[in-house]
Protein backbone atom coordinates (compact mmCIF):
# COMPACT_ATOMS: atom_id res chain seq x y z
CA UNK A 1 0.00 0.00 0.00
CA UNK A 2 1.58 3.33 -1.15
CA UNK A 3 -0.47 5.89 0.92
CA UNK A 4 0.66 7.08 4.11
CA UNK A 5 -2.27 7.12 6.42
CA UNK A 6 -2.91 10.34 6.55
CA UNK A 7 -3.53 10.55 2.94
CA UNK A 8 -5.86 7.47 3.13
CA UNK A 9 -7.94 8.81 5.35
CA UNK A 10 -8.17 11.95 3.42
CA UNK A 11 -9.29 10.54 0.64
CA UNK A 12 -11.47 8.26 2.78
CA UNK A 13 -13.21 11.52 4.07
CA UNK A 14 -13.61 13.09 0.48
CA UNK A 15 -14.42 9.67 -1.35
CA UNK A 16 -11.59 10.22 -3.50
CA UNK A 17 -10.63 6.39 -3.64
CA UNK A 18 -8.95 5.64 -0.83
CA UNK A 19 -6.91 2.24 -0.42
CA UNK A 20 -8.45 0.52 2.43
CA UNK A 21 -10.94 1.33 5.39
CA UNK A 22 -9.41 3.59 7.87
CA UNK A 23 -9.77 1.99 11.44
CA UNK A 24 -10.08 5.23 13.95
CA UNK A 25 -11.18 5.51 17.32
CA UNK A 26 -10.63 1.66 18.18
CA UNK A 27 -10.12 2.18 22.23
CA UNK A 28 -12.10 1.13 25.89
CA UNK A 29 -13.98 2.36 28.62
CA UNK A 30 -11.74 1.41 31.95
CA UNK A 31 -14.42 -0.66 32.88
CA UNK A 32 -13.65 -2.80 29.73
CA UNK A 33 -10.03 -2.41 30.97
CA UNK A 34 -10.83 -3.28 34.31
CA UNK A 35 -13.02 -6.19 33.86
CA UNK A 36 -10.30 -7.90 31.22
CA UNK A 37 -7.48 -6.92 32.86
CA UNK A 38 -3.92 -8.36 31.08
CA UNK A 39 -6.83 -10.61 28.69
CA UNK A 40 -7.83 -7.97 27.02
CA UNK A 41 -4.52 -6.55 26.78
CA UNK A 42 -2.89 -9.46 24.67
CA UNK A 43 -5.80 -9.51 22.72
CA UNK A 44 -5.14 -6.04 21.34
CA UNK A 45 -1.57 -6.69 20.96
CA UNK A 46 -2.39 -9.58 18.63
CA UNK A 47 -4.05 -7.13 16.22
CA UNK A 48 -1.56 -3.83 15.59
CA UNK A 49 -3.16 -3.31 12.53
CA UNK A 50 -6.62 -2.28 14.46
CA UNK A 51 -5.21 -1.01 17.58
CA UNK A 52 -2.07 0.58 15.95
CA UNK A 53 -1.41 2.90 18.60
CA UNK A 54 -1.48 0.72 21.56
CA UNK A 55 1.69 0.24 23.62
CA UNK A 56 2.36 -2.90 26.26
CA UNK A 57 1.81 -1.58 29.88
CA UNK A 58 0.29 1.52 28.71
CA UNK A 59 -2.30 1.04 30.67
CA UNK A 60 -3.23 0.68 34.44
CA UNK A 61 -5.86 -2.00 34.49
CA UNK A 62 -6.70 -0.81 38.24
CA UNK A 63 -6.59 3.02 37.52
CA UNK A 64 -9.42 4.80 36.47
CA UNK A 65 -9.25 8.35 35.82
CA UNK A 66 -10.47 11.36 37.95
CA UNK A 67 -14.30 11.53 37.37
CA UNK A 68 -14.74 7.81 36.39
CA UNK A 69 -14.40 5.81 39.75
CA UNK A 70 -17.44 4.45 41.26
CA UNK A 71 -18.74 6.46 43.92
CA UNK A 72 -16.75 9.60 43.21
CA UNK A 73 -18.15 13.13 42.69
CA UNK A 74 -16.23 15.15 40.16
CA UNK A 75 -16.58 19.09 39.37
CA UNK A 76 -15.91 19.85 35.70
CA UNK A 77 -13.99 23.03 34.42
CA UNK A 78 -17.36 24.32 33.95
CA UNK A 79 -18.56 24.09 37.39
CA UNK A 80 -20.78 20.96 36.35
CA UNK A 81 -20.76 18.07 39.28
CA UNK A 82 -20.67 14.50 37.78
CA UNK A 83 -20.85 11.32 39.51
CA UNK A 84 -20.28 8.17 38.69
CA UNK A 85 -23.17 5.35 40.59
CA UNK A 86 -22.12 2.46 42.43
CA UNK A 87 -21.26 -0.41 39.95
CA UNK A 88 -20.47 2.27 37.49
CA UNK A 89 -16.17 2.18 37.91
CA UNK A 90 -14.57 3.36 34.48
CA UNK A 91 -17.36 4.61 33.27
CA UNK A 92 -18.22 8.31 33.04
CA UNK A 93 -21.09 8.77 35.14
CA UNK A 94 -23.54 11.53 34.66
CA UNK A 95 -24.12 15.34 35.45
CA UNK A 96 -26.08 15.62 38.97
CA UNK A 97 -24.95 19.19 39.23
CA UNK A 98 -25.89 21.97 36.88
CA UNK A 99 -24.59 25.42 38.19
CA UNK A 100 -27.10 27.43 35.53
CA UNK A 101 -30.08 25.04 36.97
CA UNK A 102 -31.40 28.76 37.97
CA UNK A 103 -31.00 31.14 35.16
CA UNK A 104 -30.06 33.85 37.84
CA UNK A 105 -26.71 32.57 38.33
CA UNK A 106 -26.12 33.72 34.45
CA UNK A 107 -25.13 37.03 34.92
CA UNK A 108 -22.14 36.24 37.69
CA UNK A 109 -21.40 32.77 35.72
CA UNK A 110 -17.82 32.62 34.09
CA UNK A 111 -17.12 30.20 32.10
CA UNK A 112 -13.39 28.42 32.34
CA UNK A 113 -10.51 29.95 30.19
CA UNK A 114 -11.04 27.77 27.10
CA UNK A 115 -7.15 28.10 25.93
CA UNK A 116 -5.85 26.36 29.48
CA UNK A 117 -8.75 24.52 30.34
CA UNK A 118 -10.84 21.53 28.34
CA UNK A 119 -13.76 20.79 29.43
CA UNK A 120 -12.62 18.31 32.05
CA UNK A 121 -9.15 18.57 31.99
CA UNK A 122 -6.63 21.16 31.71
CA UNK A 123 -4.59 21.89 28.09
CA UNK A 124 -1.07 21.57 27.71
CA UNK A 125 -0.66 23.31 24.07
CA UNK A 126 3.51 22.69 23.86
CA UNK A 127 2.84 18.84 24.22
CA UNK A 128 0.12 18.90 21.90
CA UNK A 129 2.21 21.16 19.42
CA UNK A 130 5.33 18.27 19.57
CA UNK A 131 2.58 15.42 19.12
CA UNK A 132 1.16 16.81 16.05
CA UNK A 133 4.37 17.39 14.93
CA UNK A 134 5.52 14.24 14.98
CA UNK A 135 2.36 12.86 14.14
CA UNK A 136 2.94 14.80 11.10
CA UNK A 137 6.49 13.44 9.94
CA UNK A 138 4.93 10.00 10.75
CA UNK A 139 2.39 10.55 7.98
CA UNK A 140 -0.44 10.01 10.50
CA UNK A 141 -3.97 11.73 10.73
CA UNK A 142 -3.24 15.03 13.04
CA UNK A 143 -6.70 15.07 15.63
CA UNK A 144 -7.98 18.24 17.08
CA UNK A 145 -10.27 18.60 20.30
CA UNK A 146 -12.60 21.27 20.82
CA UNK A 147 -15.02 20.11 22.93
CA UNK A 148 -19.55 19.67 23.13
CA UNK A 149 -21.92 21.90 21.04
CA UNK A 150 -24.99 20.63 22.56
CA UNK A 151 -24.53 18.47 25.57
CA UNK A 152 -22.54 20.89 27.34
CA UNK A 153 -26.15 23.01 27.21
CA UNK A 154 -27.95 20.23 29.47
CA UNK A 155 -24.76 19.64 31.82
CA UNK A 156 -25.00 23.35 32.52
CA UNK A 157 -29.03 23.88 32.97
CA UNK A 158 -30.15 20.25 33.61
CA UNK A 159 -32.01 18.22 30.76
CA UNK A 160 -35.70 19.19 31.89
CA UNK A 161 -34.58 22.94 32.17
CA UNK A 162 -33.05 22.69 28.84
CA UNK A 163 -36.08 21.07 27.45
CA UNK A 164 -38.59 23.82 28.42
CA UNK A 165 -36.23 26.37 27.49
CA UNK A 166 -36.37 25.43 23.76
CA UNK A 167 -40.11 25.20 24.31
CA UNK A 168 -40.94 28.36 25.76
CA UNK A 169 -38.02 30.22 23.65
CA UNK A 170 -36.34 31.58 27.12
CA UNK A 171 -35.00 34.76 26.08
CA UNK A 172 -31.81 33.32 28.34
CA UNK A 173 -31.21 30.65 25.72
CA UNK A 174 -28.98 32.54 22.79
CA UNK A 175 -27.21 34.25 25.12
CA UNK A 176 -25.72 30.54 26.88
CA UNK A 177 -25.50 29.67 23.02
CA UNK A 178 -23.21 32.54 21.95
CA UNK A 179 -21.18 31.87 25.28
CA UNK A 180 -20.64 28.45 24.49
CA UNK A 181 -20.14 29.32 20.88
CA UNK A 182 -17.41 31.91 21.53
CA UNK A 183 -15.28 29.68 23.71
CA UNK A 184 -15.48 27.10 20.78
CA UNK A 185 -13.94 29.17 18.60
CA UNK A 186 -11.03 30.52 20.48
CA UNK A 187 -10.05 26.73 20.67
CA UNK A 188 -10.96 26.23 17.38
CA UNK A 189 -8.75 29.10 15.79
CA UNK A 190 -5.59 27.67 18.30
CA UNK A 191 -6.31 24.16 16.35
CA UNK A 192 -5.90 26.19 13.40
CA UNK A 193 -2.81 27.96 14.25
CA UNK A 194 -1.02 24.49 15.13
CA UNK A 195 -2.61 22.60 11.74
CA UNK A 196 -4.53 19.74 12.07
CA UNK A 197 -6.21 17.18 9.67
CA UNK A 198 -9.46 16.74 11.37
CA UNK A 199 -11.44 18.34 14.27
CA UNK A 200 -13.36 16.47 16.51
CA UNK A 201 -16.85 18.04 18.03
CA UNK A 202 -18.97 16.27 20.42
CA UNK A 203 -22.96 16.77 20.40
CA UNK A 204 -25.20 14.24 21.86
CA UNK A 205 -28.31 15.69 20.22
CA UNK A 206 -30.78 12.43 19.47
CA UNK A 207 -32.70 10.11 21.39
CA UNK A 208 -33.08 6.53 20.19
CA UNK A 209 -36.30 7.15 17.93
CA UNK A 210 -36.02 10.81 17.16
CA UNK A 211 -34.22 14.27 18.17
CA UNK A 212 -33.91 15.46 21.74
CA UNK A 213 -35.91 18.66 20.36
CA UNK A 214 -37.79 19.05 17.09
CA UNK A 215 -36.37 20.16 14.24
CA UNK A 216 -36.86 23.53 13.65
CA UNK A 217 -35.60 24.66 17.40
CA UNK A 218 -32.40 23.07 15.78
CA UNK A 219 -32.28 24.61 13.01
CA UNK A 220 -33.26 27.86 14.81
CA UNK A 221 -30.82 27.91 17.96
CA UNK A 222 -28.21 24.81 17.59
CA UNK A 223 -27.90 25.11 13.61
CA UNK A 224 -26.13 28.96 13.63
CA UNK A 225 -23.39 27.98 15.96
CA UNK A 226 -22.56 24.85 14.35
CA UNK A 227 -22.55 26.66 10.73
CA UNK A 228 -20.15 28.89 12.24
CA UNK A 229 -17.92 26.40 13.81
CA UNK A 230 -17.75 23.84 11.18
CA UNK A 231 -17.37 25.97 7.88
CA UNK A 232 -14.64 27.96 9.68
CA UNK A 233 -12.88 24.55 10.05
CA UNK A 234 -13.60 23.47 6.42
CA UNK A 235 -12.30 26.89 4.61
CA UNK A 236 -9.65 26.21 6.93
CA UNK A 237 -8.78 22.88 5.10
CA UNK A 238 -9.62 20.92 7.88
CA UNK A 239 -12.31 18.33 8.51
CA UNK A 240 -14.84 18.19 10.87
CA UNK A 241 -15.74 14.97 12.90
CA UNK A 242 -19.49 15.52 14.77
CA UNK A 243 -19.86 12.95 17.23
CA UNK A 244 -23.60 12.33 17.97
CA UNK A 245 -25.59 9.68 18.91
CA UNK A 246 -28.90 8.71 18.56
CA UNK A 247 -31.20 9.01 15.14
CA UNK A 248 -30.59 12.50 13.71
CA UNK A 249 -32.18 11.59 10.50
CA UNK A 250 -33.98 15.03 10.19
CA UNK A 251 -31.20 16.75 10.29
CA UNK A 252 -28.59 15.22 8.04
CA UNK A 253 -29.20 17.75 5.34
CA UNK A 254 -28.33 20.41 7.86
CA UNK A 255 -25.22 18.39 8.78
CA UNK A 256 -24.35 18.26 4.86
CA UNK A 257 -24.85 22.26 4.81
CA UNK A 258 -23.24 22.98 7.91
CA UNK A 259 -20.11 21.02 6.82
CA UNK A 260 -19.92 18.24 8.43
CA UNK A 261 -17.30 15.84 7.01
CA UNK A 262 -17.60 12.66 9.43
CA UNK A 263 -20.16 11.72 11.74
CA UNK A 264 -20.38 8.09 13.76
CA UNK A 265 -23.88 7.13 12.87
CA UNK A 266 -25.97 5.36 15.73
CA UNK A 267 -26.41 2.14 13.82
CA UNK A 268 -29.38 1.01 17.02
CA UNK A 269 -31.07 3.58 16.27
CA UNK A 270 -31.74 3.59 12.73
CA UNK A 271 -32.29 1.22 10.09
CA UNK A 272 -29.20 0.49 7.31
CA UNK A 273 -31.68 1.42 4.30
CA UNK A 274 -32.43 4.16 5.78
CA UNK A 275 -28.84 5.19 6.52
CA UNK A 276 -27.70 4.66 3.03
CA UNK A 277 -29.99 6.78 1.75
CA UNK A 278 -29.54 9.84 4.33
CA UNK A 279 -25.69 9.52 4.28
CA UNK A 280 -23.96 7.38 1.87
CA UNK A 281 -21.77 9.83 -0.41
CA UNK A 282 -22.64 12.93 1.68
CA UNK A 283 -20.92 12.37 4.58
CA UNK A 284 -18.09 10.19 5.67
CA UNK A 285 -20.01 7.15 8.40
CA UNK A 286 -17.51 6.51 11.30
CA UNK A 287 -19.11 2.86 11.54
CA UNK A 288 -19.62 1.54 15.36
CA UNK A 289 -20.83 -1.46 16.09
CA UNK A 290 -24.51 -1.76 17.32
CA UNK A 291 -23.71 -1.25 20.60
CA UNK A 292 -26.72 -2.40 21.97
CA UNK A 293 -26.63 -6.01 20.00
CA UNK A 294 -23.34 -6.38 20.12
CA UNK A 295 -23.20 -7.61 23.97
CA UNK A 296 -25.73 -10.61 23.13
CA UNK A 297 -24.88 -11.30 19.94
CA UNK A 298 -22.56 -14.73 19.14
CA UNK A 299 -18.81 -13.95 17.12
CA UNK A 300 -20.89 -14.91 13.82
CA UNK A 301 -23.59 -12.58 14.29
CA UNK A 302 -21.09 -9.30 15.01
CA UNK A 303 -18.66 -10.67 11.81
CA UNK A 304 -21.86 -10.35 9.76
CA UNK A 305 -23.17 -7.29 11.23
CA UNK A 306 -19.86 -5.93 10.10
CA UNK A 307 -19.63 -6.90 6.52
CA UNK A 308 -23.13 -5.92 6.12
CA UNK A 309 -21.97 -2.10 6.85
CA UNK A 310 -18.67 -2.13 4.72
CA UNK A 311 -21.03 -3.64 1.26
CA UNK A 312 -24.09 -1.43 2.08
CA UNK A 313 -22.34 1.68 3.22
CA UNK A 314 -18.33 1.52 2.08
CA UNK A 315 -17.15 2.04 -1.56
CA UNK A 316 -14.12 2.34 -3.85
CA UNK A 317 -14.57 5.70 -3.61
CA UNK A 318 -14.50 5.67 0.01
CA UNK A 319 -16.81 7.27 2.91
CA UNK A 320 -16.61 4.49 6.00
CA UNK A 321 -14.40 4.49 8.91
CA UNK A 322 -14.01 1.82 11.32
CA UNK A 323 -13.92 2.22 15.07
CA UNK A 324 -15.14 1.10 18.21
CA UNK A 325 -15.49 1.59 21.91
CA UNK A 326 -16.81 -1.75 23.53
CA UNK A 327 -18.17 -1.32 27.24
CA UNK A 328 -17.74 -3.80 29.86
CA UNK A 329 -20.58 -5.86 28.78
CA UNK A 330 -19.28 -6.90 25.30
CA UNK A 331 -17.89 -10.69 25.45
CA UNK A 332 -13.83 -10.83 25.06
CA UNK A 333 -15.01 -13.11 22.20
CA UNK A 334 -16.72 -10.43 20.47
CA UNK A 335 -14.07 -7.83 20.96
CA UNK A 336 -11.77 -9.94 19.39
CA UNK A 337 -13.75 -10.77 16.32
CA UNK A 338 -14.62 -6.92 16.16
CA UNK A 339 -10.96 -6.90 15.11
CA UNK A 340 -10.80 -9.84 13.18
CA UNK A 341 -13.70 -8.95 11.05
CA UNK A 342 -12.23 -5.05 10.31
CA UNK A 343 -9.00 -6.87 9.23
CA UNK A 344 -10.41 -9.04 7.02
CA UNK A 345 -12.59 -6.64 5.43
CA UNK A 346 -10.83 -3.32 5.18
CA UNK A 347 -9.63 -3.83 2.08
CA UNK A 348 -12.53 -5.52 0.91
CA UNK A 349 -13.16 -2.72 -1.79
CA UNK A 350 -9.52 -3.27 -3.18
CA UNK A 351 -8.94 -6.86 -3.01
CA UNK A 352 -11.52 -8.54 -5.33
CA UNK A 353 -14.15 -9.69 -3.03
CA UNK A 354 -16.20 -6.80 -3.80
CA UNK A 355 -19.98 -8.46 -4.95
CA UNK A 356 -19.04 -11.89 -3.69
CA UNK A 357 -20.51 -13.57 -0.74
């Protein structure tokens, strides 16, 4: 194979005929790492060409990170107090503290300095700048973080607040919008300045069967920001990854025109006809697993599920990106032939097997 992978997944992401599938993303909760322990950890190590960043001993089976151990209450950057329930250990929990609950505390709120602080963690821009660089003269896809453009709205006000405010209009609502919105963008333009391939944007925005709200508050609060954001990235040369889960069906056309260029499509929540015709050729799929099928399902069953979406959504020309993210309730079995199966069929464009079964 003569392309580097950087260039591979370019063309990947602008179905200019690629060489093979990228594989992206392929990592685990701790919980997965805690529950497998050195198991799991051989198991990745006999497949470098999916987990091609993994290192032996990079990782502390026992050691979960601050605002993922069971019990534990953690306060974000933005004042937001998650905690994570018991039983819960290497996961993330969930927001039980939202310091705009009370739209009162708006005027005094100020929000964390977005160039030395992420949202959960601080930033160290000179170790990021040396990464990318060498990422760079590895011929390796440069990643950019800049954080939620939705979620971030209910960790701050509470889901049920949040709701009614799109439902009454609360004049309060643009104004946490263009707050959020600014912040974005001062990280965004940094990514800029440093040059990255791809930018990745988090939005949790759908439920299982629909939107979290209707369309048209989308497309008249959320929609404005994200234009900004993502065509600022896109004259900038750089691609824009919108992680979001759930069905946003109703809005892909807004996703094509805000610039999306990747999104990893909730394959529980939505039917594969119906995926193929809101997204194939329009925007790169960052293919998951069903993560909801894939903890019952037998090794078969998830090798199938898998070459299903690389012949009903892949082409030569490109457009699908394998990753995945098991949780703890995934079989070892199943992990592994997760990898087995993206091995086998990431060339399966380029190799001949194309149309046969």
């Amino acid at each position: 194979m003569s392309l580097t992978e950087r260039e591979n997944f370019i063309r990947t992401v602008t179905f200019d005929s690629p060489e093979r599938t990228p594989v992206e993303y392929m990592s685990f909760y701790y919980a997965t790492w805690a529950k497998y322990g050195q198991e799991l950890e051989e198991l990745v190590l006999r497949h470098p060409t999916i987990y091609h960043t993994y290192k032996r001993g990079s990782v502390d089976f026992r050691l979960d990170p601050p605002g993922s151990r069971e019990g534990e209450y953690f306060t974000d950057n933005w004042g937001c107090v998650w905690y994570v329930a018991p039983g819960g250990g290497g996961m993330m929990g969930q927001v039980v503290g939202h310091p705009l609950a009370d739209w009162s505390a708006l005027d005094t709120y100020r929000p964390p300095d977005p160039l030395a602080l992420g949202d959960r963690r601080a930033r160290d821009w000179p170790k990021f700048e040396a990464e990318a660089a060498e990422m760079r003269r590895a011929g390796k896809v440069v990643w950019g973080q800049v954080g939620s453009v939705f979620d971030i709205f209910y960790h701050l006000r509470g889901f049920e607040n949040l709701m009614i405010d799109f439902a009454t209009d609360a004049p309060q609502l643009p104004l946490l919008i263009e707050m959020v919105g600014e912040q974005r963008m001062r990280v965004l333009d940094r990514l800029l300045e440093v040059g990255v391939d791809a930018i990745y944007f988090h939005a949790d925005i759908g439920f299982q069967h629909s939107l979290m709200i209707r369309p048209d508050q989308f497309r008249k609060y959320i929609k404005p920001m994200w234009k900004e954001l993502f065509t600022h990235c896109r004259a900038a040369g750089t691609h824009v990854y919108l992680s979001s889960e759930g069905r946003l069906l109703d809005i892909v056309d807004d996703m094509v025109e805000c610039g999306v260029s990747i999104q990893d499509v909730e394959m529980a929540s939505q039917g594969l006809d119906e995926v193929v015709a809101a997204y194939k050729g329009r925007i790169c799929i960052m293919f998951y697993p069903d993560a909801q099928k894939t903890p019952l399902w037998q090794p078969p069953q998830v090798r199938e599920h898998i070459k299903e979406a690389v012949t009903r959504l892949g082409s030569p020309q490109g457009g699908l990106i394998f990753a995945a993210y098991p949780t703890p309730d995934v079989p070892l079995e199943n992990i592994e032939e997760t990898a087995r199966a993206m091995e086998d069929y990431r060339t399966y464009w380029w190799d001949g097997r194309a149309g046969q079964s």
